[in-house]
Protein backbone atom coordinates (compact mmCIF):
# COMPACT_ATOMS: atom_id res chain seq x y z
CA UNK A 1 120.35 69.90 92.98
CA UNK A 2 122.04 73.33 92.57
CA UNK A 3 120.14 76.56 91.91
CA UNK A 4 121.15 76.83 88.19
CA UNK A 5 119.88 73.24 87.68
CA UNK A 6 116.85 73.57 89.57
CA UNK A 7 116.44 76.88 87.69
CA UNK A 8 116.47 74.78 84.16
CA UNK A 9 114.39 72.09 85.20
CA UNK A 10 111.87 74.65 85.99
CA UNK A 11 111.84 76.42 83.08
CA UNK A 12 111.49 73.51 81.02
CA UNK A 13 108.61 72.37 83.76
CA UNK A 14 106.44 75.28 84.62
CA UNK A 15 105.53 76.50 81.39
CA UNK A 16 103.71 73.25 80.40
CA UNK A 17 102.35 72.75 84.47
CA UNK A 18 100.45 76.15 84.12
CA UNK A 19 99.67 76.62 80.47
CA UNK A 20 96.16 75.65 80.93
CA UNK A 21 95.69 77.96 84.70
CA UNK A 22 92.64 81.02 83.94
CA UNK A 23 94.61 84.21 83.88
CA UNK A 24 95.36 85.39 87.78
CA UNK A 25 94.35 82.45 89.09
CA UNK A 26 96.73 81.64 91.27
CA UNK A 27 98.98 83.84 93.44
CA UNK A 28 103.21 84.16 93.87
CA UNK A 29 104.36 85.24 96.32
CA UNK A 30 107.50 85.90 95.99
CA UNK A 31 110.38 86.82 98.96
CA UNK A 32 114.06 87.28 98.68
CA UNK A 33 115.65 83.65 99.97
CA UNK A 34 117.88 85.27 102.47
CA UNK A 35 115.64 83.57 105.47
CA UNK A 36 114.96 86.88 107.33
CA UNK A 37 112.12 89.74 107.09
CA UNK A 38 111.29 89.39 103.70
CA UNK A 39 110.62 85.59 102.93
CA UNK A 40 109.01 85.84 106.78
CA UNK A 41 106.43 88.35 105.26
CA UNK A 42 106.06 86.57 101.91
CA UNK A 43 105.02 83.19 104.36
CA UNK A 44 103.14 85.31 106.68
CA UNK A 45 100.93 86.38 103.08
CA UNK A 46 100.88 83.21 102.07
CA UNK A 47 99.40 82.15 104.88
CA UNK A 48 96.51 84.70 104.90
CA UNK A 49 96.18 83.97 101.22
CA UNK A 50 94.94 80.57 101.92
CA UNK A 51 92.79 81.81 104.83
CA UNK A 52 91.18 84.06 102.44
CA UNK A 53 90.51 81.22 100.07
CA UNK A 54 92.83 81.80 97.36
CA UNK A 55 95.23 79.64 95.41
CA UNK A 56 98.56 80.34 96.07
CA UNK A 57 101.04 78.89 93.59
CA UNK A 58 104.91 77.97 94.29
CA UNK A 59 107.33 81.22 94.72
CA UNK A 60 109.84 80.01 92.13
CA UNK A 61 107.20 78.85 89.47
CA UNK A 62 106.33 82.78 89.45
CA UNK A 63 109.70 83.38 87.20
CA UNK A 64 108.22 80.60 84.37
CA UNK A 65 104.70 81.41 83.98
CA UNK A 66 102.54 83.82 82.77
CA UNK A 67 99.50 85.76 83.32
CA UNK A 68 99.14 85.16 87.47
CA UNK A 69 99.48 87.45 90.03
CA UNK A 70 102.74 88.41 91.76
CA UNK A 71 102.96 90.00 94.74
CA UNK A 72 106.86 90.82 96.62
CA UNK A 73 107.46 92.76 99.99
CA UNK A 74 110.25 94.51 98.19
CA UNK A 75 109.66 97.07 96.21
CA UNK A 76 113.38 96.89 94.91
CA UNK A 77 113.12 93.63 93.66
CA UNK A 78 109.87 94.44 92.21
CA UNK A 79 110.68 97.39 90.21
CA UNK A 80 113.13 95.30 87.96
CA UNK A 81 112.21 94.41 84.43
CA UNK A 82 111.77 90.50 84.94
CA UNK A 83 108.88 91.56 86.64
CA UNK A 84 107.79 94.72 85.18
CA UNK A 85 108.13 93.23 81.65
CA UNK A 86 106.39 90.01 82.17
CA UNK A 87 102.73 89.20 81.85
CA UNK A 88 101.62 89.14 85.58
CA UNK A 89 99.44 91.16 87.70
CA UNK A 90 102.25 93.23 89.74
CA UNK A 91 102.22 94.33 92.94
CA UNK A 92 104.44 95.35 95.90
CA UNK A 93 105.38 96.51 99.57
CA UNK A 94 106.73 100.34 99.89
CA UNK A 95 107.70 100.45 103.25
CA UNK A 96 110.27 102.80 102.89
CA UNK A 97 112.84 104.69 100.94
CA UNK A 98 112.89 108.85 100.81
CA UNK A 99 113.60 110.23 97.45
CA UNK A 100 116.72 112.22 98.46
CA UNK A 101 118.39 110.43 101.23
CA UNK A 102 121.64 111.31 101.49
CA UNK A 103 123.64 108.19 100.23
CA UNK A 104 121.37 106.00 99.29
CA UNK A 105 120.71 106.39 95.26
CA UNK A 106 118.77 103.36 95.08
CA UNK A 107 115.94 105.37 96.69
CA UNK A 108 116.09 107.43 93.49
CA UNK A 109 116.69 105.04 91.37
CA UNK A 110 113.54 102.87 92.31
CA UNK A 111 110.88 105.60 92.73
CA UNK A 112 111.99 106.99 89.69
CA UNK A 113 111.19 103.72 88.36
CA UNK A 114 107.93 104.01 89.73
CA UNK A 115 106.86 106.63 88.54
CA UNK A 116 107.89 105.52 84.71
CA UNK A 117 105.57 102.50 85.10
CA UNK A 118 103.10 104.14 87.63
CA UNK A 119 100.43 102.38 84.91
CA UNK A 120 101.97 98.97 85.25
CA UNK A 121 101.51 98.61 89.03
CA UNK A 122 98.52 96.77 89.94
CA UNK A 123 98.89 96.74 94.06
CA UNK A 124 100.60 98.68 96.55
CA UNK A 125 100.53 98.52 99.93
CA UNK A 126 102.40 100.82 102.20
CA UNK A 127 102.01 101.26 105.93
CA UNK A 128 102.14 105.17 107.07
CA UNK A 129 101.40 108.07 105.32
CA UNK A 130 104.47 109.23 103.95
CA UNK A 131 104.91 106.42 101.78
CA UNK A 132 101.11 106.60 101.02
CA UNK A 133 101.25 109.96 99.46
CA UNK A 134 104.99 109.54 97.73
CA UNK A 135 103.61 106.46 95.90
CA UNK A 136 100.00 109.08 94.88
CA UNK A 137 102.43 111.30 93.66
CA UNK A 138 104.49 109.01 91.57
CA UNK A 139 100.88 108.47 89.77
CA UNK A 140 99.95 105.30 91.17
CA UNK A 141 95.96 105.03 91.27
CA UNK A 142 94.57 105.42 94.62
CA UNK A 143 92.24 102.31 94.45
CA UNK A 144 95.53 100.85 93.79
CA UNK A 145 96.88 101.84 96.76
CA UNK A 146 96.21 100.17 100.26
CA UNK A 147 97.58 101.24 103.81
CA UNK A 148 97.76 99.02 106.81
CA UNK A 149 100.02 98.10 109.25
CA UNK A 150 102.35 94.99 109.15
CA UNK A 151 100.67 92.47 111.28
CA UNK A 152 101.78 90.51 114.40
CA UNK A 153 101.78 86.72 114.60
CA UNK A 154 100.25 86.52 118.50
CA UNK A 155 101.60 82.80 119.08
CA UNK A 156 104.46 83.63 117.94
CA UNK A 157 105.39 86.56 120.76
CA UNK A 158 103.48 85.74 123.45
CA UNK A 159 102.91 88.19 126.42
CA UNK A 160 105.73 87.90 128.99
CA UNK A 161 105.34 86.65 132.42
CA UNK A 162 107.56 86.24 135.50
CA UNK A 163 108.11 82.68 134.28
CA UNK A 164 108.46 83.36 130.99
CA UNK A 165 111.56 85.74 131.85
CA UNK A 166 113.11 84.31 133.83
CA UNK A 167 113.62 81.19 131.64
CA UNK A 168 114.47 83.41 128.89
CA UNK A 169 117.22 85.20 130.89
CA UNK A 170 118.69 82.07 131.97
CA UNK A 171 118.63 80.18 128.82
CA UNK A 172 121.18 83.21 127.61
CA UNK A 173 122.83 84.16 130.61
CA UNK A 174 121.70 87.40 131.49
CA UNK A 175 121.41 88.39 134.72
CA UNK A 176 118.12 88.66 136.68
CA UNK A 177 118.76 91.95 138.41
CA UNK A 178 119.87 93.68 134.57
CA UNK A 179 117.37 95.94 133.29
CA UNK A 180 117.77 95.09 129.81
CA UNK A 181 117.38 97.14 126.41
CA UNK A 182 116.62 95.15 123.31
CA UNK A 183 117.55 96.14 119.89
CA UNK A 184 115.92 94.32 117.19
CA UNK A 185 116.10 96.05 114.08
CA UNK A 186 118.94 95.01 111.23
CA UNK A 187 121.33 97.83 110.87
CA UNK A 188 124.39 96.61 109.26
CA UNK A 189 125.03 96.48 105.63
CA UNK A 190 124.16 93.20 104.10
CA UNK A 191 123.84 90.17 105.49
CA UNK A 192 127.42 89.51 106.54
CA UNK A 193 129.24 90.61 109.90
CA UNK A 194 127.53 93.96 109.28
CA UNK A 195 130.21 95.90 110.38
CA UNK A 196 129.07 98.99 107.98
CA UNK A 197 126.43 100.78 109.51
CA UNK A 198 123.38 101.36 107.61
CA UNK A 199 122.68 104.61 108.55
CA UNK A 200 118.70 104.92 107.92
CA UNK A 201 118.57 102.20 110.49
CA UNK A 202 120.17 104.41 113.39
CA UNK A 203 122.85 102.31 114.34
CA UNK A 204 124.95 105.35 115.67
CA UNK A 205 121.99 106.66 117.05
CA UNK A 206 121.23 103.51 118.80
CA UNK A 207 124.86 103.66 120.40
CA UNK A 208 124.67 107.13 121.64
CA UNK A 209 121.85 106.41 123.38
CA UNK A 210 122.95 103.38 124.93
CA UNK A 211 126.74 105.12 125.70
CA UNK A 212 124.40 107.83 127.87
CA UNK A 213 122.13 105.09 129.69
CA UNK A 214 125.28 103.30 130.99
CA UNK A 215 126.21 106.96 132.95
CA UNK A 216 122.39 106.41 134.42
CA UNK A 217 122.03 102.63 134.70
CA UNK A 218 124.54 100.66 136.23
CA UNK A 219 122.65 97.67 135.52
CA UNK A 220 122.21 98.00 131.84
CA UNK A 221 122.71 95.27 129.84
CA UNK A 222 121.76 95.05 126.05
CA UNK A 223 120.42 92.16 123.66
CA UNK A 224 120.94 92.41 119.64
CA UNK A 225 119.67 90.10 117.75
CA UNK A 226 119.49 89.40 114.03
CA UNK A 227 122.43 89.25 111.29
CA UNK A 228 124.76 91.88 110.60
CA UNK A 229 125.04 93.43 114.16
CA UNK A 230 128.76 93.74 113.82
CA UNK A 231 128.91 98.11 113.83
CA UNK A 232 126.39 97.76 117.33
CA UNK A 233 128.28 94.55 118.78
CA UNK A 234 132.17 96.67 118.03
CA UNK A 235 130.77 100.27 119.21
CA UNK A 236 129.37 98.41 122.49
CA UNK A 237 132.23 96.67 123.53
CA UNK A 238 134.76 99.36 122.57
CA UNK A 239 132.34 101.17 125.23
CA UNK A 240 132.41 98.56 127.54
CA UNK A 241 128.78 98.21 127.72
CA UNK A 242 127.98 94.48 128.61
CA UNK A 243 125.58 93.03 125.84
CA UNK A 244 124.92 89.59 124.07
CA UNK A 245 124.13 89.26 120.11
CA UNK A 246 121.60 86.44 119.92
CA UNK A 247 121.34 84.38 116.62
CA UNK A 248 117.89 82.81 116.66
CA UNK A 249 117.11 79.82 114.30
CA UNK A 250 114.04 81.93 112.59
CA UNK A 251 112.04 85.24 113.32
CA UNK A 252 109.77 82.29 114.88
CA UNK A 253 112.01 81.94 117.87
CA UNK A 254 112.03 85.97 118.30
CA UNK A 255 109.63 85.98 121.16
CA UNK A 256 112.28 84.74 123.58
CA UNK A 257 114.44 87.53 123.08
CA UNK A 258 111.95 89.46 123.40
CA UNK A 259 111.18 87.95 127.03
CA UNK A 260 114.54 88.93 128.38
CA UNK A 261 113.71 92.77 127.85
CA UNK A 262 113.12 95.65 129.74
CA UNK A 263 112.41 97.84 126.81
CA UNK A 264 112.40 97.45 122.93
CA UNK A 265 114.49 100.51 121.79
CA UNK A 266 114.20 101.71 117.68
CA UNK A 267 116.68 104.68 116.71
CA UNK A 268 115.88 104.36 112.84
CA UNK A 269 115.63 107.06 110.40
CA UNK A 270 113.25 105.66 108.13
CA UNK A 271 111.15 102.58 108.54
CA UNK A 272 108.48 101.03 106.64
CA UNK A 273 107.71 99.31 110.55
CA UNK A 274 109.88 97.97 112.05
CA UNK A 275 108.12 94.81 112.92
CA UNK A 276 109.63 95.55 116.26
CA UNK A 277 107.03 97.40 116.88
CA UNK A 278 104.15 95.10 117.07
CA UNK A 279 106.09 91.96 118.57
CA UNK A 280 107.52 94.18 121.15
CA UNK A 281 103.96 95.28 121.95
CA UNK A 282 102.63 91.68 121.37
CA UNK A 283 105.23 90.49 124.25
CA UNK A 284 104.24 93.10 126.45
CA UNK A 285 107.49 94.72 126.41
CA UNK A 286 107.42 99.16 126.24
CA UNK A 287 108.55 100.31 123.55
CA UNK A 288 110.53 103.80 122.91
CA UNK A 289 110.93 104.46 119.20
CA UNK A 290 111.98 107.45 116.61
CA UNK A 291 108.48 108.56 114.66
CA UNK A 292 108.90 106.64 111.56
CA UNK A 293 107.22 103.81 110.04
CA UNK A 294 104.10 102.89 111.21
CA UNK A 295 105.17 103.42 114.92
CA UNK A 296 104.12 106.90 114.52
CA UNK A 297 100.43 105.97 113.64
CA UNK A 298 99.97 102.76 115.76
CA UNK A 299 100.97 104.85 118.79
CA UNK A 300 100.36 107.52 121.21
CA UNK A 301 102.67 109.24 123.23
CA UNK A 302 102.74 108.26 126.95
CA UNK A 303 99.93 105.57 126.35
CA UNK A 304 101.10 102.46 124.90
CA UNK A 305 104.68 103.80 123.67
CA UNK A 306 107.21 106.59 123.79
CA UNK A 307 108.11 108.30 121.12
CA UNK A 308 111.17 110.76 119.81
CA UNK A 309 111.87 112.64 117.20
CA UNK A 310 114.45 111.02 114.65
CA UNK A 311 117.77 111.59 115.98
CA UNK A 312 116.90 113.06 119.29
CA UNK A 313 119.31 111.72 121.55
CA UNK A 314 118.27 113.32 124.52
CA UNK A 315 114.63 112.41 123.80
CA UNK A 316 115.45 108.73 123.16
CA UNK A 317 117.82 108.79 126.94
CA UNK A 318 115.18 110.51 128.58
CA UNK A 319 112.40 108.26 127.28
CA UNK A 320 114.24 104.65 128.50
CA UNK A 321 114.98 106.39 131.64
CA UNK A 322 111.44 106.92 132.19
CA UNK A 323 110.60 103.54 131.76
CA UNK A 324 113.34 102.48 134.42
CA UNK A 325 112.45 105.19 137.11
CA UNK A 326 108.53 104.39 136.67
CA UNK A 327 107.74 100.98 137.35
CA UNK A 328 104.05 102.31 137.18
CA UNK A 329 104.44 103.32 133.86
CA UNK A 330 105.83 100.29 132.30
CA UNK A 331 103.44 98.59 133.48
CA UNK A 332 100.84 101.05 132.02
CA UNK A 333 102.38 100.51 128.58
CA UNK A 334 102.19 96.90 128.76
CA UNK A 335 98.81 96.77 129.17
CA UNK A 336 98.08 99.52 126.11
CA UNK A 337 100.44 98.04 124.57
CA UNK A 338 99.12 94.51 124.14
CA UNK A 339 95.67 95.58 123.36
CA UNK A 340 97.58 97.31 120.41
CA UNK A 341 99.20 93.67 118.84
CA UNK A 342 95.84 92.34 119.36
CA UNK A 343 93.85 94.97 117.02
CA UNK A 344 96.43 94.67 114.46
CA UNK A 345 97.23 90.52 114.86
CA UNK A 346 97.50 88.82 111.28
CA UNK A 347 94.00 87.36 111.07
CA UNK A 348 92.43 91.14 112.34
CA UNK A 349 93.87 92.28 108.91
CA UNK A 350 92.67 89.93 106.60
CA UNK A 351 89.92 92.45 105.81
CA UNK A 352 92.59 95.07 104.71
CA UNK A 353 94.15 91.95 102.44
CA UNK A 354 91.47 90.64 101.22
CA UNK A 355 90.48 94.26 99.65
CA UNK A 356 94.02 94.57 98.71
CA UNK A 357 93.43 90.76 96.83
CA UNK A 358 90.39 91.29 95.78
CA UNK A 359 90.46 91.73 91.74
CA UNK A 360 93.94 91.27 91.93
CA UNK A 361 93.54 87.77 91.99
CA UNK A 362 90.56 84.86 90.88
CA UNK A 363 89.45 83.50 93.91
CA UNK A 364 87.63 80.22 93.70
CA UNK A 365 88.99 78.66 90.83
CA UNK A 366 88.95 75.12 90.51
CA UNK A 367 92.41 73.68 91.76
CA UNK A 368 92.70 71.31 88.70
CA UNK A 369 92.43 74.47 86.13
């Protein structure tokens, strides 16, 4: 069946299925269907949903019934009026998105929108402080307002071992004596070839850097993962800088790219993470990252992560180069770096949910209602 005729039958469905449900009874959570970061966060809610006891109804019911509790990762999708005019509970992920950012006008667009129906918003949850006090000052309420951290799914990037890289660098052909910088983050427009760069994402950044290491490291090789890579994959090999882009079935299958590595490296601008931030640290893999996001509260300098300011170059070069000159060190951040994942693994913050949840949504209502 095709989406328009799956669309019908639903609306013809739904509103009958879940005329009778208590008002926010059940829960939507609802992602984007493009099969990357957002519908992987609205499972990975789901998921703790249930754990926390709740009833979580079908994503695409959310369009055809009334008076439940939505709850989207993007904040752009949220802000539209199919959701702000409908009867449900609202709420929403603002990871990111500076008012002002040079050529991006959605940015302005959507907190302006914000702030119009700062009374309609019901949940936010944002994961550093920036966006913590831009959605205060749109007028938000703060009890309204929840920071924490984008978990880490543990199983699904476990720590590396000798045997566990090696198989990882021969299933894709990279050589055992590379040292080998991951990049991880989506930083092409769309979800296409990507071959314009998104700029908040650092992809010219990220080359830079990469262009310097080669004068440094011989051995370099690089792994990009992810759709629309095609800016990074063009700027490398017009640079001559040996690399392979890795198309994984599902972020589930991440954690073996992450094996191959010798460091995780994040040039972005603004983040609301990245989630590379955690799974690198999950797979015991160092990390050096730009401060944005919630890298610059989930680390410390020289302990479990390196840090540099947003583009810094120099910082970024100097900070990889570390990691390759001081075998002590990497190691050092390996161990920090795990015990990091494993305070802020999914199931440690189902606490922070479940306050976000909690009179958001009925909890314990009979499944037949």
């Amino acid at each position: 069946m095709n989406r328009a005729l799956r669309r019908l039958g639903l609306r013809a469905y739904v509103p009958a299925r879940t005329a009778g449900w208590p008002e926010a009874s059940r829960l939507f959570v609802v992602g984007d269907d493009f099969g990357w970061s957002i519908d992987d966060d609205r499972d990975r809610l789901t998921a703790t949903a249930h754990r926390l006891g709740y009833e979580v109804g079908p994503s695409a019911w959310a369009r055809f019934s009334k008076r439940q509790a939505v709850f989207q990762h993007d904040h752009f999708g949220a802000l539209q009026p199919r959701w702000l005019d409908s009867s449900h509970a609202l709420g929403f992920s603002y990871f990111h998105g500076r008012p002002g950012t040079p050529g991006y006008p959605e940015f302005d667009s959507a907190y302006q929108t914000l702030k119009r129906h700062a009374s309609r918003i019901d949940r936010v949850q944002v994961t550093h402080a920036e966006m913590h006090e831009l959605v205060l000052d749109a007028g938000v309420g703060p009890d309204r307002v929840h920071r924490f951290p984008i978990g880490v799914d543990l199983e699904r990037f476990p720590l590396v071992d000798e045997a566990r890289r090696e198989r990882a660098r021969a299933e894709l052909a990279i050589p055992e004596s590379a040292f080998v910088v991951g990049s991880f983050v989506k930083d092409g427009v769309g979800l296409g070839d990507g071959n314009e760069p998104k700029r908040i994402k650092g992809p010219d950044t990220l080359v830079a850097v990469l262009a310097r290491l080669r004068e440094a490291i011989p051995e370099l090789f690089v792994v990009v993962t992810g759709p629309a890579r095609g800016y990074v994959r063009r700027e490398l090999e017009s640079r001559g800088i040996a690399h392979r882009h890795v198309l994984f079935g599902s972020r589930s299958d991440l954690g073996r790219g992450y094996h191959t590595l010798d460091v995780t490296l994040v040039t972005s601008r603004q983040e609301g993470g990245p989630k590379a931030v955690l799974e690198s640290l999950a797979a015991g893999v160092p990390l050096v990252t730009t401060r944005v996001g919630q890298a610059q509260e989930l680390l410390s300098e020289g302990e479990n992560g390196l840090l540099a300011d947003v583009d810094d170059t120099e910082g970024l070069v100097a900070a990889v180069s570390r990691i390759h000159d001081d075998p002590a060190l990497a190691e050092r951040l390996r161990a920090a770096g795990r015990l990091t994942a494993e305070a802020n693994a999914e199931e440690r913050l189902d606490g922070r949910w479940a306050a976000l949840l909690d009179g958001f949504v009925q909890k314990g209502v009979p499944r037949g209602s």
